[in-house]
C-alpha atoms as a PDB file:
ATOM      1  CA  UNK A   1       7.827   7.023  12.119  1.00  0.00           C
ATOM      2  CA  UNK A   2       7.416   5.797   8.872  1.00  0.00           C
ATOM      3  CA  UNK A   3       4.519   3.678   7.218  1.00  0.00           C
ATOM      4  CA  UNK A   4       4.728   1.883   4.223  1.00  0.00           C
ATOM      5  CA  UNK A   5       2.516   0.509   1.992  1.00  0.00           C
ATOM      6  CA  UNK A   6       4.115  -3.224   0.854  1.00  0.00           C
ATOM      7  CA  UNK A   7       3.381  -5.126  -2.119  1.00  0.00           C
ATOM      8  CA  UNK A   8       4.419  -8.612  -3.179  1.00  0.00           C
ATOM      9  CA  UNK A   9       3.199 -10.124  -6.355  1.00  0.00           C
ATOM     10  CA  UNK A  10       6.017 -11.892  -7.598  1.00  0.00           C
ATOM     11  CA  UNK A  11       4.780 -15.140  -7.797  1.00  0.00           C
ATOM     12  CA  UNK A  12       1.472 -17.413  -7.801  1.00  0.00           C
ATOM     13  CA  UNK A  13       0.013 -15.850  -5.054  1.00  0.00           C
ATOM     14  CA  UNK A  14       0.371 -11.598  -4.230  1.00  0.00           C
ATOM     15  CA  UNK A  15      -0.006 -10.244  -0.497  1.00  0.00           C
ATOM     16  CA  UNK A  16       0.023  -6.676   0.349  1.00  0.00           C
ATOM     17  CA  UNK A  17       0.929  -5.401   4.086  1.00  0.00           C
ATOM     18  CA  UNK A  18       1.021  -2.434   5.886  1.00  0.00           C
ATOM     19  CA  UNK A  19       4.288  -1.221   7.946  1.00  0.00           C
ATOM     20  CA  UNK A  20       5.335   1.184  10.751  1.00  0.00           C
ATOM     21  CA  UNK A  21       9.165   1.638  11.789  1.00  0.00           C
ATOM     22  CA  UNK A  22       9.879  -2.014  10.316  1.00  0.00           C
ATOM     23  CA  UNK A  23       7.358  -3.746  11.603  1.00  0.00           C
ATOM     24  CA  UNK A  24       4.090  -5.446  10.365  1.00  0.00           C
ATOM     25  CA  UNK A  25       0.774  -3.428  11.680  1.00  0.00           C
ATOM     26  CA  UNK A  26      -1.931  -5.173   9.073  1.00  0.00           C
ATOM     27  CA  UNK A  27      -1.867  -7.703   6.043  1.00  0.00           C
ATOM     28  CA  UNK A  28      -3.566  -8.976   3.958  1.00  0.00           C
ATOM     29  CA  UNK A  29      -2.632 -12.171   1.336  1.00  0.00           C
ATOM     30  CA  UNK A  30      -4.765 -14.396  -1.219  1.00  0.00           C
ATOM     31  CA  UNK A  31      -5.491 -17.773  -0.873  1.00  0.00           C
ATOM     32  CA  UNK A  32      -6.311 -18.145  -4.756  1.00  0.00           C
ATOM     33  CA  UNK A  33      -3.414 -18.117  -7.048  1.00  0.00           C
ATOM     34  CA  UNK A  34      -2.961 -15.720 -10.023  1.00  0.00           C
ATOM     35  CA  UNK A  35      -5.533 -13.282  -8.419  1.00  0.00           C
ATOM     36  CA  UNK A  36      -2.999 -10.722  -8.789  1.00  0.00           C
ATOM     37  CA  UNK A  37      -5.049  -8.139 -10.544  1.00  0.00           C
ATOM     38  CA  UNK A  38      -8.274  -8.391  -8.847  1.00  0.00           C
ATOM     39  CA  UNK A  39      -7.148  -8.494  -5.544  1.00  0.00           C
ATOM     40  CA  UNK A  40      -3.777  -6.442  -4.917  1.00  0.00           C
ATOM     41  CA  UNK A  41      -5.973  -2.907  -4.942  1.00  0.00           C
ATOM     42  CA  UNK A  42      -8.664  -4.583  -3.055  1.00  0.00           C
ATOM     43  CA  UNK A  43      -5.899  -6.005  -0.192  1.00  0.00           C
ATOM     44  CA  UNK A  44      -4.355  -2.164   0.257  1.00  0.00           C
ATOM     45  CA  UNK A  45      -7.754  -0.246   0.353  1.00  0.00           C
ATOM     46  CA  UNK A  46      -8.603  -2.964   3.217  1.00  0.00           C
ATOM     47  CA  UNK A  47      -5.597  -2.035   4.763  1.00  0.00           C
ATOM     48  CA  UNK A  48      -6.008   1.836   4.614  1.00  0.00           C
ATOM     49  CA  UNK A  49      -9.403   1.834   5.501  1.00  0.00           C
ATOM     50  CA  UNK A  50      -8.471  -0.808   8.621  1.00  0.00           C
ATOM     51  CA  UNK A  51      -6.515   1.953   9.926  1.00  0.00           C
ATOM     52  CA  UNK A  52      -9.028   5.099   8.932  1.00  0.00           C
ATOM     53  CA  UNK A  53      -5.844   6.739   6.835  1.00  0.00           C
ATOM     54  CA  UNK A  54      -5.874   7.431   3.357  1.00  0.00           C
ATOM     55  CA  UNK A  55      -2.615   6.935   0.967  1.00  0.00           C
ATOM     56  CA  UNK A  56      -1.512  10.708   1.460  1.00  0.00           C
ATOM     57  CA  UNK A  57      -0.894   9.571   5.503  1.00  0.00           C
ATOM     58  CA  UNK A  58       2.036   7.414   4.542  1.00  0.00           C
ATOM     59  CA  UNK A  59       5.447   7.918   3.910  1.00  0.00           C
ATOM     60  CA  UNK A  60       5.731   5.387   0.633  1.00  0.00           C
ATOM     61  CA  UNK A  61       4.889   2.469  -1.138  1.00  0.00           C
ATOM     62  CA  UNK A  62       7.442  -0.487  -1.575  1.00  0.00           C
ATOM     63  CA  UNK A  63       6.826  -3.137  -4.638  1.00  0.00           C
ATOM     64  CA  UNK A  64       9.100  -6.612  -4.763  1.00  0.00           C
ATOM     65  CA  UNK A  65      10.669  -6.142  -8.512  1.00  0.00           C
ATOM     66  CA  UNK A  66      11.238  -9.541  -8.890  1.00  0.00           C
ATOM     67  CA  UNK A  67      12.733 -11.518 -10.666  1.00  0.00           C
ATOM     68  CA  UNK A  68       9.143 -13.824 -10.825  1.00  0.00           C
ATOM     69  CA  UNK A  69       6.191 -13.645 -13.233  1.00  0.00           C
ATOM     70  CA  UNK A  70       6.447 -11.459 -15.487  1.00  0.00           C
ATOM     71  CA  UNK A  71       2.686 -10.768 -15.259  1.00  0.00           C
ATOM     72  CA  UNK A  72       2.830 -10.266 -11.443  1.00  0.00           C
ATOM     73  CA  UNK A  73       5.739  -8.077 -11.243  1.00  0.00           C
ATOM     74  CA  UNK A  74       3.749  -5.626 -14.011  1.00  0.00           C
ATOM     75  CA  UNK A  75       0.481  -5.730 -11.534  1.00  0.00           C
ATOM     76  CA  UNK A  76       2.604  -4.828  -8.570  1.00  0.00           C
ATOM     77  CA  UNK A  77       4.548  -2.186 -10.506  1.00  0.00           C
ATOM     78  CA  UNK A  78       1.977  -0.580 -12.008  1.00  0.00           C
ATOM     79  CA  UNK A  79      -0.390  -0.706  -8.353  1.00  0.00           C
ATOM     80  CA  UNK A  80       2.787   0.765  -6.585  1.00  0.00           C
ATOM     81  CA  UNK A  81       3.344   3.792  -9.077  1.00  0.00           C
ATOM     82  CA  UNK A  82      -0.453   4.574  -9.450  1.00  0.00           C
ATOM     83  CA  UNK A  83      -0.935   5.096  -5.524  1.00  0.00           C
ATOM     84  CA  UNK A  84       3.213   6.835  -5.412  1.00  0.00           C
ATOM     85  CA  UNK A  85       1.409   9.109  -8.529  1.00  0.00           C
ATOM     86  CA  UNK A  86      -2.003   9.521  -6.734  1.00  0.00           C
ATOM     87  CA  UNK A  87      -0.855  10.009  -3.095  1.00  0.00           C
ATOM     88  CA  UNK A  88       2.520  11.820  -4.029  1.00  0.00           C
ATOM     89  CA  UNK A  89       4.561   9.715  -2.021  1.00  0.00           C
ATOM     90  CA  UNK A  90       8.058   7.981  -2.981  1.00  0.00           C
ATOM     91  CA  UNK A  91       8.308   4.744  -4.626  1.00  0.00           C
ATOM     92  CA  UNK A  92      10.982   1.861  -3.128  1.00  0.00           C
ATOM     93  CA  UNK A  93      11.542  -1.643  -4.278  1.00  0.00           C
ATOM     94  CA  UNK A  94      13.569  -4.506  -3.247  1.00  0.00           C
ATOM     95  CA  UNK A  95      14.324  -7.427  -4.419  1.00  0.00           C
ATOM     96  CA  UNK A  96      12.513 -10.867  -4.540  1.00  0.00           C
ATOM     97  CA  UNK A  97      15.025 -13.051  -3.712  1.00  0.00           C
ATOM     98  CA  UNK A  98      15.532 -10.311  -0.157  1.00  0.00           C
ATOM     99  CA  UNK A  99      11.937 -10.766   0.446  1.00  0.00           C
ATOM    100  CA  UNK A 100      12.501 -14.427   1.029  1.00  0.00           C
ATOM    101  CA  UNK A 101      15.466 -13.729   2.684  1.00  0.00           C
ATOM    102  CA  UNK A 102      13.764 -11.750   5.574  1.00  0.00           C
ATOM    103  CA  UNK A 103      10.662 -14.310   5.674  1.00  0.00           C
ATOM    104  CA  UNK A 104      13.404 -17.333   6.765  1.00  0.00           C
ATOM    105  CA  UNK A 105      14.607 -14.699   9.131  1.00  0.00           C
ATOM    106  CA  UNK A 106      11.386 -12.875  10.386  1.00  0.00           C
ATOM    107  CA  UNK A 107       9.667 -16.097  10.437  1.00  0.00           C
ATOM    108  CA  UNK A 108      11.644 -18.000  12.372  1.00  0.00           C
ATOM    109  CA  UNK A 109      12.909 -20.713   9.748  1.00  0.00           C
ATOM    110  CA  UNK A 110      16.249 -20.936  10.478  1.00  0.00           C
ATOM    111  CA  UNK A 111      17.839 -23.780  11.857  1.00  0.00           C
ATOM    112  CA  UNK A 112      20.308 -24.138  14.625  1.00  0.00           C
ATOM    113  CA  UNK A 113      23.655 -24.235  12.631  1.00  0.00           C
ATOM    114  CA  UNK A 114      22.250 -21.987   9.110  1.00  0.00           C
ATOM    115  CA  UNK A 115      25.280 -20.427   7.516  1.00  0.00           C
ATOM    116  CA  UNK A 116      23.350 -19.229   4.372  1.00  0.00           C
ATOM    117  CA  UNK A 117      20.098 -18.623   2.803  1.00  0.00           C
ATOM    118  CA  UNK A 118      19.232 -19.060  -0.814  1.00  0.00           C
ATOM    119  CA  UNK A 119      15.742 -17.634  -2.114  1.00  0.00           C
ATOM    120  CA  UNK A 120      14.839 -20.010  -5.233  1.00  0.00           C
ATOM    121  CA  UNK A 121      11.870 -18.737  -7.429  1.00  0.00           C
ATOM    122  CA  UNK A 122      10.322 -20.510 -10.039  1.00  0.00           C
ATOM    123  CA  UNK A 123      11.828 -19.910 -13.727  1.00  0.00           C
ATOM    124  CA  UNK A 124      11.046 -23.324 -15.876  1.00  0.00           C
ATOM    125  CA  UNK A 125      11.519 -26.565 -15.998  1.00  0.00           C
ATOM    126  CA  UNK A 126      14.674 -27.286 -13.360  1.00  0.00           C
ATOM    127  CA  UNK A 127      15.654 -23.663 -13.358  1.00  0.00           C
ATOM    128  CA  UNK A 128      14.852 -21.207 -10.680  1.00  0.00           C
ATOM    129  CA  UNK A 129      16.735 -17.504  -9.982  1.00  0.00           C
ATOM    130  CA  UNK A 130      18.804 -17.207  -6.721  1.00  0.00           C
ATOM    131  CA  UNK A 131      20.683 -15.651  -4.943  1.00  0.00           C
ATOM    132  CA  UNK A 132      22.841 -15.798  -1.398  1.00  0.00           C
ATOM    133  CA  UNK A 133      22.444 -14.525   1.487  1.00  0.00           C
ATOM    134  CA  UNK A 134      24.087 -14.682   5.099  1.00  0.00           C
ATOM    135  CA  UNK A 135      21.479 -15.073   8.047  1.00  0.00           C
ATOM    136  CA  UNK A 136      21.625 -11.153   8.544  1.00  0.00           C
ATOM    137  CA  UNK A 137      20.094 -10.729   5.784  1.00  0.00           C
ATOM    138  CA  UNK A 138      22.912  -9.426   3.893  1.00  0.00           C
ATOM    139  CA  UNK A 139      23.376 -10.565   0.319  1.00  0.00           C
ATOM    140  CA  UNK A 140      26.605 -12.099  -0.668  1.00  0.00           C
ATOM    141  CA  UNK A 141      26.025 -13.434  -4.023  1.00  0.00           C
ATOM    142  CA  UNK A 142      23.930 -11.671  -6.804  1.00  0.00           C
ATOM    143  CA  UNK A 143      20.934 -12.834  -8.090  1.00  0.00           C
ATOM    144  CA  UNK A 144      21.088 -15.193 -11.365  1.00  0.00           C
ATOM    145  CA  UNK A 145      19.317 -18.165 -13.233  1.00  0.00           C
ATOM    146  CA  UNK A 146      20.706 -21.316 -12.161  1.00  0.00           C
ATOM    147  CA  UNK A 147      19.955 -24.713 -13.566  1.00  0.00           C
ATOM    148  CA  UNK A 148      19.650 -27.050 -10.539  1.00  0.00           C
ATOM    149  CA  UNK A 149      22.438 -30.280 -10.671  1.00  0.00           C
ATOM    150  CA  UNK A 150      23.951 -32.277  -7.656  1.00  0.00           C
ATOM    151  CA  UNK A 151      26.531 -30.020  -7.136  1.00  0.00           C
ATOM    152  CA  UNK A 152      24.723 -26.787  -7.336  1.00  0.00           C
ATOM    153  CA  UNK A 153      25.665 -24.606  -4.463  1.00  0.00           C
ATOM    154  CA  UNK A 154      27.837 -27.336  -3.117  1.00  0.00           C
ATOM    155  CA  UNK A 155      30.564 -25.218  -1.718  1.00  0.00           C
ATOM    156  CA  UNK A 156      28.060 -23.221   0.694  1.00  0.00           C
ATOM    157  CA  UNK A 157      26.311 -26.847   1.657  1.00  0.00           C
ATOM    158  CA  UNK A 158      30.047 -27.736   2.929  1.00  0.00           C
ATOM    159  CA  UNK A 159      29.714 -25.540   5.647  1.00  0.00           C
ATOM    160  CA  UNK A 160      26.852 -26.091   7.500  1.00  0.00           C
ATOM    161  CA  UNK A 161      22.881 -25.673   6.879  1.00  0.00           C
ATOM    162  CA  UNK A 162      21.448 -23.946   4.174  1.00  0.00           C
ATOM    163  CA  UNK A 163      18.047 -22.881   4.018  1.00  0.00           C
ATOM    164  CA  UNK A 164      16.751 -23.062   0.456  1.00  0.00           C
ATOM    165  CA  UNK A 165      13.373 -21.241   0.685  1.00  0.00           C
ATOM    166  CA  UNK A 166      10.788 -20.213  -2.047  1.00  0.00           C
ATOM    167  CA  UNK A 167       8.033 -21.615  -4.605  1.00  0.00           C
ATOM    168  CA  UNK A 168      10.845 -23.659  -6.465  1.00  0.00           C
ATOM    169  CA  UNK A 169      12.253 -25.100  -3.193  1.00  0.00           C
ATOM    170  CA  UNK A 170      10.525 -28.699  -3.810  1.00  0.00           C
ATOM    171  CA  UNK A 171      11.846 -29.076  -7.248  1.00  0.00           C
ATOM    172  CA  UNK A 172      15.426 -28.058  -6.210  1.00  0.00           C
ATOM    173  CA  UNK A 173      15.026 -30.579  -3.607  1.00  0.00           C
ATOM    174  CA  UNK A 174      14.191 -33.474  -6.145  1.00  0.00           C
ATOM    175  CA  UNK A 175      17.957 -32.591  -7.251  1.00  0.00           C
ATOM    176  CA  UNK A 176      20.014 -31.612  -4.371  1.00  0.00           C
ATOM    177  CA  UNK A 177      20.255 -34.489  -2.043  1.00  0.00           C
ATOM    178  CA  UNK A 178      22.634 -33.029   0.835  1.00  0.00           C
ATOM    179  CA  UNK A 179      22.109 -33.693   5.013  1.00  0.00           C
ATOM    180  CA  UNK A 180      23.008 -29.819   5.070  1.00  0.00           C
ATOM    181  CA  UNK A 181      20.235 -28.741   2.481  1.00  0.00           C
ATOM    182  CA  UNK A 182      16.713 -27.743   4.455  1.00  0.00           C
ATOM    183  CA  UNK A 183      13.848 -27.274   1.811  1.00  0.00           C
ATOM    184  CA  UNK A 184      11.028 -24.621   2.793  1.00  0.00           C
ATOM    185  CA  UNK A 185       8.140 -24.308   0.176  1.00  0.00           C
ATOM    186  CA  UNK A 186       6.198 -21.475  -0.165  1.00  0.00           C
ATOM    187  CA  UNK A 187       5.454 -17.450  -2.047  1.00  0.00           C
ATOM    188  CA  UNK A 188       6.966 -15.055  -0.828  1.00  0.00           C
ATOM    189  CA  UNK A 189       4.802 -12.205   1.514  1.00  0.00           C
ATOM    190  CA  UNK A 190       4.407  -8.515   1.220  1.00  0.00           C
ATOM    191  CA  UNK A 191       4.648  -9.697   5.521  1.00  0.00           C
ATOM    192  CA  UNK A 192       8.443  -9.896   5.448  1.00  0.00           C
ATOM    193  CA  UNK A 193       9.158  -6.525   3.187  1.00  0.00           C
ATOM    194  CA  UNK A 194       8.693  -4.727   6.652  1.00  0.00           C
ATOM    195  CA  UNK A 195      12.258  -4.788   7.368  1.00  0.00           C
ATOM    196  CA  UNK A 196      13.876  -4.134   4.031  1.00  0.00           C
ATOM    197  CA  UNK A 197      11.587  -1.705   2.910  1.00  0.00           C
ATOM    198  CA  UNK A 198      12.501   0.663   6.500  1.00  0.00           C
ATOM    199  CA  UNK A 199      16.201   0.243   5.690  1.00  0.00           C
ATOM    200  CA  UNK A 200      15.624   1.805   1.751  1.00  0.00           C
ATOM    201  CA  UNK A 201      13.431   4.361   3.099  1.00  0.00           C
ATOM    202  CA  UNK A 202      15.845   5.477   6.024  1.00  0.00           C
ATOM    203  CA  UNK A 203      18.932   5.503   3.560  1.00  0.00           C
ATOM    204  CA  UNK A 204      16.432   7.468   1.063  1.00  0.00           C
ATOM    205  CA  UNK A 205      17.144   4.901  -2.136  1.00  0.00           C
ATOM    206  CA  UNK A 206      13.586   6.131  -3.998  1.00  0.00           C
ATOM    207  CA  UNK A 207      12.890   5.170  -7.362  1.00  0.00           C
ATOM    208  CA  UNK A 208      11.981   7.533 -10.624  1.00  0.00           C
ATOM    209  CA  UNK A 209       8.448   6.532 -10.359  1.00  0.00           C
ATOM    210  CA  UNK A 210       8.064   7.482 -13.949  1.00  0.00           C
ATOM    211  CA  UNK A 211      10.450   5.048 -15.526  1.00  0.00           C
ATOM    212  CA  UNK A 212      10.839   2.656 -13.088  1.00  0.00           C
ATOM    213  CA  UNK A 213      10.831  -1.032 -14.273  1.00  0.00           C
ATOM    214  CA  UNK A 214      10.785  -4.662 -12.427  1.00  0.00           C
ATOM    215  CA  UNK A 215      13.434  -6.197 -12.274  1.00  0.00           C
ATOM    216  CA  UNK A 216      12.738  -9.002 -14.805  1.00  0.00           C
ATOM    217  CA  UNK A 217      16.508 -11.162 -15.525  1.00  0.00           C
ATOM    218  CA  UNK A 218      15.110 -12.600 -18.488  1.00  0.00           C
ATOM    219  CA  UNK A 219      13.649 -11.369 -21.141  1.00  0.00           C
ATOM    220  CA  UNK A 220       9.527 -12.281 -21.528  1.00  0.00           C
ATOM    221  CA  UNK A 221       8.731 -15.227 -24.111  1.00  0.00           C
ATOM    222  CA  UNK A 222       5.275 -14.978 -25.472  1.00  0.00           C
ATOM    223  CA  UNK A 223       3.830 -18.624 -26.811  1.00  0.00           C
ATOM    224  CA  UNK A 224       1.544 -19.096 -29.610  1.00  0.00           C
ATOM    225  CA  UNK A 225      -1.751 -20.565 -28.461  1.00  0.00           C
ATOM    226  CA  UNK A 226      -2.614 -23.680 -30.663  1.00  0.00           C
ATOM    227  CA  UNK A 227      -6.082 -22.732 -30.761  1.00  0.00           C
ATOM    228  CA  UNK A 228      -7.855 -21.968 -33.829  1.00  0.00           C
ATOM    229  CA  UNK A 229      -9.069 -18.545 -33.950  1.00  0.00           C
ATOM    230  CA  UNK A 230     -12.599 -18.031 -35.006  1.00  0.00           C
END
């Protein structure tokens, strides 16, 4: 049996679950965005405490490395490998774009006809990073930044449904106007890392928890606040 600790806090809002062979026994997720740092500890010690075991009583600890915000992905990184360090337990990670992958699956999303699945998080402006997937979950096209136009992703649309699911879905939908194209908004939850997470344990793909990094795509752009500085 394993039990993993599951962290998501990729984008606006951060969730944190607890697993057991794959599936979801506790979870807990914010309602306030950005509370990333005050609140993904809080969530897992809830969850521990729920179920009277301590982080040395599970098996690992599996963070979604993005791609997202870059501030996010550095609070779930650094919450994952503090608890992996403190507990001695292995790190794992998976992807973002998975994560949304097996909430359209685990959630029940998927309409009659899907062919694919396409996570879309939030870069800027009309740019989000995506990826493909089939409705197994398995991913077929890597993850990159797309700018959104008509004929984005056109060739998939041609075959049937297509599930376009994440916290950028509403602003691709402003752009792709298809009878095939089904827009679901939303974050994606530490809730549907259950299943991923069990397949990288069983097949034993830890991470160095000492240099392990999220997985960012781009490279972070600090701005220069117009303030005056006192």
């Amino acid at each position: 049996m394993a039990r993993i600790i599951l962290i998501e806090t990729s984008t606006e809002l951060c969730s944190a679950a607890l697993s057991e062979d794959g599936k979801i026994i506790s979870y807990r997720e914010s309602t306030e965005p950005r509370a990333h740092a005050s609140m993904t500890a809080v969530f897992i010690k809830e969850l521990l405490d729920g179920q009277k075991i301590s982080v040395s009583d599970c098996d690992a600890v599996c963070v979604s490395m993005g791609p997202g915000s870059y501030t996010g992905l550095r609070v779930g990184v650094s919450t994952a490998k503090g608890l992996c360090f403190g507990g001695q337990i292995p790190l794992l990670a998976t992807g973002t774009p998975d994560v949304l992958a097996w909430q359209a699956i685990s959630e029940g999303l998927l309409p009659d006809g899907c062919k694919y699945i396409i996570p879309m998080i939030d870069a800027r402006r009309m740019e989000a990073y995506t990826a493909v997937f089939d409705t197994s979950g398995k991913q077929i096209r890597e993850t990159a930044a797309e700018i959104f136009s008509p004929e984005s992703f056109s060739s998939y649309l041609e075959e049937g449904k297509v599930v376009f699911i994440g916290d950028a879905a509403d602003k691709c939908s402003t752009v792709i106007n298809n009878g095939n194209a089904v827009f679901i908004q939303c974050c994606p939850k530490a809730s549907a890392m259950a299943v991923p997470a069990d397949m990288e344990y069983k097949e034993k793909r830890f991470k160095d928890v000492a240099y392990f990094e999220p997985f960012y795509l781009k490279e972070f752009v600090a701005t220069v606040s117009k303030k005056k500085l006192l």
